[in-house]
C-alpha atoms as a PDB file:
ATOM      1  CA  UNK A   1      -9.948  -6.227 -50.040  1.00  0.00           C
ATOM      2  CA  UNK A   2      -7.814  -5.569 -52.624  1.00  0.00           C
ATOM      3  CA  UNK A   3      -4.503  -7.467 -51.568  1.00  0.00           C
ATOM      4  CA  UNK A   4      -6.597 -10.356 -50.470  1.00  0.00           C
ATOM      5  CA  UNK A   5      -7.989 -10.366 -54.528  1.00  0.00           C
ATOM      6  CA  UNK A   6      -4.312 -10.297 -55.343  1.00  0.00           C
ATOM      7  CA  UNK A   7      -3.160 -12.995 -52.938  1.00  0.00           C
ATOM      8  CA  UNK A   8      -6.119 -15.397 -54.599  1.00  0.00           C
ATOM      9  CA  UNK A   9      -4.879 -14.786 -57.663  1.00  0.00           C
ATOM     10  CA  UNK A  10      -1.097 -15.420 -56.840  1.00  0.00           C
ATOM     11  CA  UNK A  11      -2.251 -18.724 -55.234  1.00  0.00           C
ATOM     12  CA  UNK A  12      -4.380 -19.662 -58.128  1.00  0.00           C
ATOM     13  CA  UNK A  13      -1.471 -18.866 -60.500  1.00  0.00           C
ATOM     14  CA  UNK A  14       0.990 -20.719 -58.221  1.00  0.00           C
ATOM     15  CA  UNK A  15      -1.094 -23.772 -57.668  1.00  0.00           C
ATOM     16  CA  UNK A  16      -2.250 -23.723 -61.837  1.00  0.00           C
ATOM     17  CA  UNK A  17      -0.085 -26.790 -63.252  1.00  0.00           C
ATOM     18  CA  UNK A  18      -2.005 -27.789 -66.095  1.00  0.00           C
ATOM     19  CA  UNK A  19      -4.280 -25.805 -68.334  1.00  0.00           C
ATOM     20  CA  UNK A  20      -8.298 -26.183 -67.692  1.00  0.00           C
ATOM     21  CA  UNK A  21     -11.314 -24.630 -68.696  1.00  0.00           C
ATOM     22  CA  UNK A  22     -10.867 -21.987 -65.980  1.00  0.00           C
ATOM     23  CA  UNK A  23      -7.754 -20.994 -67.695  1.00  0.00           C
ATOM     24  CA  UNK A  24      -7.598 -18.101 -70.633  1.00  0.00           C
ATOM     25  CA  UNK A  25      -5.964 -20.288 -73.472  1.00  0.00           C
ATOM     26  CA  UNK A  26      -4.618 -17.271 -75.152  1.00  0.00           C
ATOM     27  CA  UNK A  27      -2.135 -17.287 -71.818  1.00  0.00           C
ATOM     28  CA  UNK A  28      -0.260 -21.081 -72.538  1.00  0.00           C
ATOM     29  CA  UNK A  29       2.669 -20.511 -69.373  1.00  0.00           C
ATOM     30  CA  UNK A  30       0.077 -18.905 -66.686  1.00  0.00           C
ATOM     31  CA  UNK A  31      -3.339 -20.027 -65.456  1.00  0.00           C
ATOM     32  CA  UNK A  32      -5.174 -16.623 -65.861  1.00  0.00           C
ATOM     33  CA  UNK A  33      -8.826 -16.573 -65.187  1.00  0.00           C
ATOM     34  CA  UNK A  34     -11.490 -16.253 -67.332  1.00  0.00           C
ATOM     35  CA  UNK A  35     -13.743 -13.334 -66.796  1.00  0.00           C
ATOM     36  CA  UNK A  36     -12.136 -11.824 -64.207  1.00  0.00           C
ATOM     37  CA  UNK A  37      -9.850  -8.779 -65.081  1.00  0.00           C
ATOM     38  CA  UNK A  38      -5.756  -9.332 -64.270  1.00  0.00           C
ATOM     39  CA  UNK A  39      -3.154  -6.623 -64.269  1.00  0.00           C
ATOM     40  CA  UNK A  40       0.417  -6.672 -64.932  1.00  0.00           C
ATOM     41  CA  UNK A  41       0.616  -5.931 -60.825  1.00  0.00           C
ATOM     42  CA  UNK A  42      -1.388  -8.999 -59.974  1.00  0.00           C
ATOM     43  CA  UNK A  43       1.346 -11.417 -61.889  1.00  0.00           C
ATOM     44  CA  UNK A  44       4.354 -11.932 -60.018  1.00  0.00           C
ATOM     45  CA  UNK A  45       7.797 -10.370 -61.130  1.00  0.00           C
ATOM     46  CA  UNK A  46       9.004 -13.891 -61.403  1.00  0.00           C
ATOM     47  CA  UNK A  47       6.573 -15.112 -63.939  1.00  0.00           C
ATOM     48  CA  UNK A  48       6.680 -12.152 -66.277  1.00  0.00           C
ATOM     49  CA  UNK A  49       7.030 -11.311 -68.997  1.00  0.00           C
ATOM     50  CA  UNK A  50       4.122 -13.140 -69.836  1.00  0.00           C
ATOM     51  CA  UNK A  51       3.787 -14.988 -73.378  1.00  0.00           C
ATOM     52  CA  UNK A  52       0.163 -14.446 -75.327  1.00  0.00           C
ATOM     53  CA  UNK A  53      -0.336 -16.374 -78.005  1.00  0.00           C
ATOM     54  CA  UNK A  54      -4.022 -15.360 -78.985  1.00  0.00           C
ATOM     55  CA  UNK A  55      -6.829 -12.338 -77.963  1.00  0.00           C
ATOM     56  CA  UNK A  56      -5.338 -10.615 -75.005  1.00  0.00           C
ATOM     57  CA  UNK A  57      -8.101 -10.061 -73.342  1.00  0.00           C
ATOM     58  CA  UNK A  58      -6.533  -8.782 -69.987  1.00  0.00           C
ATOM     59  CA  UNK A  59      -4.512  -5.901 -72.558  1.00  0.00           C
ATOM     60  CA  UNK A  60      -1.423  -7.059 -70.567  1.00  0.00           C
ATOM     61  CA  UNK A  61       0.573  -6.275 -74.088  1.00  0.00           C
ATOM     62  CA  UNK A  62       0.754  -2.777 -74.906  1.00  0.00           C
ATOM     63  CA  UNK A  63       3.031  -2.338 -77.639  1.00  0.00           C
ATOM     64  CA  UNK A  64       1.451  -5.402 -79.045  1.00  0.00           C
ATOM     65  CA  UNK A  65       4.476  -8.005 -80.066  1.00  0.00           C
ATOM     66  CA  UNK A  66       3.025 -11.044 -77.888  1.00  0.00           C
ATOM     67  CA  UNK A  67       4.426 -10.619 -74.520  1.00  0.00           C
ATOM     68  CA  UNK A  68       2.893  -8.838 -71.812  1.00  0.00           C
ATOM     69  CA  UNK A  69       4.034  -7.083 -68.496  1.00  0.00           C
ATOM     70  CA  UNK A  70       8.019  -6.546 -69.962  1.00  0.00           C
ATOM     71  CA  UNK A  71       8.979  -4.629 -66.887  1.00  0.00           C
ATOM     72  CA  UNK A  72      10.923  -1.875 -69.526  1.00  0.00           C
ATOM     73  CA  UNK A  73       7.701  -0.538 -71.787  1.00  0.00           C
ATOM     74  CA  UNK A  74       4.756   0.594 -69.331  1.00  0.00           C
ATOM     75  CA  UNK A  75       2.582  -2.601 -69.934  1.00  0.00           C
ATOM     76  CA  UNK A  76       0.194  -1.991 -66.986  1.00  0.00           C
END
């Protein structure tokens, strides 16, 4: 169950070329979801780290300096 939740959500990042509704805004270069929790291991290496430019909602930025998931600080 759980790697089929992460291949949806590396489809629906993948496939995400414009911002929507369904899209967190505080994300601007990745379609995260609204609502529905993300962790740093559900983005793929290649799109990290990722730039948050508002509330960060998903607490992808632990050290708190507007980019989440940098592969050398722990960010979950």
């Amino acid at each position: 169950m759980a790697i089929a939740i992460k291949l949806m959500i590396e489809l629906f990042l993948l496939l995400a070329q414009t911002p929507s509704a369904q899209c967190h805004p505080s994300y601007p270069d990745l379609c995260l979801p609204i609502g529905r929790d993300v962790d740093c291991s559900d983005i793929p290496d290649s799109k990290k780290p990722v730039r948050i430019t508002g509330k960060d909602d998903h607490r992808l930025d632990k050290d708190k300096d507007g980019w989440g998931c940098e592969l050398n600080n722990g960010d979950r």
